[in-house]
C-alpha atoms as a PDB file:
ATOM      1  CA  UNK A   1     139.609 200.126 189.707  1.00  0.00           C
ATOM      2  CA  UNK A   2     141.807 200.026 193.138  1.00  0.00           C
ATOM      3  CA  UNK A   3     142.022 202.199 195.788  1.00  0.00           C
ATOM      4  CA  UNK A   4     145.353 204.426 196.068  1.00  0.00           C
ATOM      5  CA  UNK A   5     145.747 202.918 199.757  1.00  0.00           C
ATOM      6  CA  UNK A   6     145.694 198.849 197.997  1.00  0.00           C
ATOM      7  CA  UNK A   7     147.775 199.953 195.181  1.00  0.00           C
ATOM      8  CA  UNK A   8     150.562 201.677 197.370  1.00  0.00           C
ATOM      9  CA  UNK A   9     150.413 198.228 199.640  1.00  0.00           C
ATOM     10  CA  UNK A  10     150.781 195.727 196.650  1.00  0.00           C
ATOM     11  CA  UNK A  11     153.974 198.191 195.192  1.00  0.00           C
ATOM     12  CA  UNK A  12     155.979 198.021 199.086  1.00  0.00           C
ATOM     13  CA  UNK A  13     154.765 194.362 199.145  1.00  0.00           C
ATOM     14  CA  UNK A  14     156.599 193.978 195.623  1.00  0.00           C
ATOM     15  CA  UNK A  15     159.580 195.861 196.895  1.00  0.00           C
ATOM     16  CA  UNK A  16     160.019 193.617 199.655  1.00  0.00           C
ATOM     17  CA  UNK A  17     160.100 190.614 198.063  1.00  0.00           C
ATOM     18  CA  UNK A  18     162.726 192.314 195.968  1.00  0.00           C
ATOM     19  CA  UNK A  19     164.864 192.343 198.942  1.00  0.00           C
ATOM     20  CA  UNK A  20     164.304 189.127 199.894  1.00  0.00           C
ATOM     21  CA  UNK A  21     164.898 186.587 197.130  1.00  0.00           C
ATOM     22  CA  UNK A  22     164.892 183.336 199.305  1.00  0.00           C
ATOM     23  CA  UNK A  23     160.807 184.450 199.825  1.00  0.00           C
ATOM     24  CA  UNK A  24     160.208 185.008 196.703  1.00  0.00           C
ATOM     25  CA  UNK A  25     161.240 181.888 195.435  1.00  0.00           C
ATOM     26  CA  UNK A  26     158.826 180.415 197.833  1.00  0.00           C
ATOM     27  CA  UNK A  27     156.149 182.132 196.084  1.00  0.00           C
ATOM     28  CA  UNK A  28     153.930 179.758 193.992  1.00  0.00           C
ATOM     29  CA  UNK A  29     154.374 180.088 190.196  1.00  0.00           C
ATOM     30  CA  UNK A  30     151.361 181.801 189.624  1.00  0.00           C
ATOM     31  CA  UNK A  31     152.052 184.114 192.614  1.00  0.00           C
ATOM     32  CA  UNK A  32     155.354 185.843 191.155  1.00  0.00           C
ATOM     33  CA  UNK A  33     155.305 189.055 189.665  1.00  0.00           C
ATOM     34  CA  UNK A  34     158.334 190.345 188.372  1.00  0.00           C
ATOM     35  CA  UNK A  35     157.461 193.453 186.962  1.00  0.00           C
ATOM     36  CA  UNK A  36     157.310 196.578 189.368  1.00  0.00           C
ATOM     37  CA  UNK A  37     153.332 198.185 189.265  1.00  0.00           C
ATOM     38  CA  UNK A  38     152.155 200.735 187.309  1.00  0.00           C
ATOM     39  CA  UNK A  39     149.564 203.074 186.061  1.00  0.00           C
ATOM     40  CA  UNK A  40     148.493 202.073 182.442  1.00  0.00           C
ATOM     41  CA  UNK A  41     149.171 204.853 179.751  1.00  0.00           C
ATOM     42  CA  UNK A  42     149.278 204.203 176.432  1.00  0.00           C
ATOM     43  CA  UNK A  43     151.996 206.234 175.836  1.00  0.00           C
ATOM     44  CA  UNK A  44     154.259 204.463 178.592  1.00  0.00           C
ATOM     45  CA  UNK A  45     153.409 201.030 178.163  1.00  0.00           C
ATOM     46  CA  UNK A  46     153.477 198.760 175.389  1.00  0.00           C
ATOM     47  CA  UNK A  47     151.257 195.776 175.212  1.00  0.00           C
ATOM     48  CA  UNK A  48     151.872 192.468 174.670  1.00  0.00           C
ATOM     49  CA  UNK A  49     149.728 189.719 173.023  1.00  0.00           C
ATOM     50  CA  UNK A  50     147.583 189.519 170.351  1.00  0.00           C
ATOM     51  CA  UNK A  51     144.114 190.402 172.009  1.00  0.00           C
ATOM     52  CA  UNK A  52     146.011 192.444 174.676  1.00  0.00           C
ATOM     53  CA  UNK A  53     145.140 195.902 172.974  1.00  0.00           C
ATOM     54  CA  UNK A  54     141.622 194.787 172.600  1.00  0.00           C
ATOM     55  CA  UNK A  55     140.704 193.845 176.037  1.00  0.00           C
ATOM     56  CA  UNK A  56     142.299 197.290 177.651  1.00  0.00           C
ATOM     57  CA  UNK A  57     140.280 199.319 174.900  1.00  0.00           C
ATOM     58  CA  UNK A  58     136.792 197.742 175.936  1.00  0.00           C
ATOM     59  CA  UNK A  59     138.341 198.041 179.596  1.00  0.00           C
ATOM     60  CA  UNK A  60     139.073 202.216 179.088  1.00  0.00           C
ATOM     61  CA  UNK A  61     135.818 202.434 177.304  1.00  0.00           C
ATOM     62  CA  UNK A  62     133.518 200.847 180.195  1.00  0.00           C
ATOM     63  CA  UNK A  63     135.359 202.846 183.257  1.00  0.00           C
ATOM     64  CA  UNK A  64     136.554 205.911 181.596  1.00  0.00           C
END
């Protein structure tokens, strides 16, 4: 669970690096994120890996 305020900073931080390439290749490995931030819903996103679906079901079913 985040707060609306960290998630909207981590999306414009995302965005910016977007913009600025040369910074982003700075960025240690482990550091890069190229996919934009999102909401989870099952009917949107699709998950990858084979004990992916698990670990967001026991996830859902401890915070929902």
């Amino acid at each position: 669970m985040i707060h609306q305020n960290e998630y909207q900073r981590a999306t414009e931080e995302l965005d910016w690096y977007r913009e600025h390439p040369a910074a982003f290749a700075r960025l240690r490995r482990d550091k890069r994120e190229k996919d934009a931030l999102d909401w989870y819903s099952p009917s949107e996103h699709k998950l990858m890996g084979r004990w992916s679906p698990k670990i967001v079901a026991l996830y859902l079913n401890k915070f929902a």
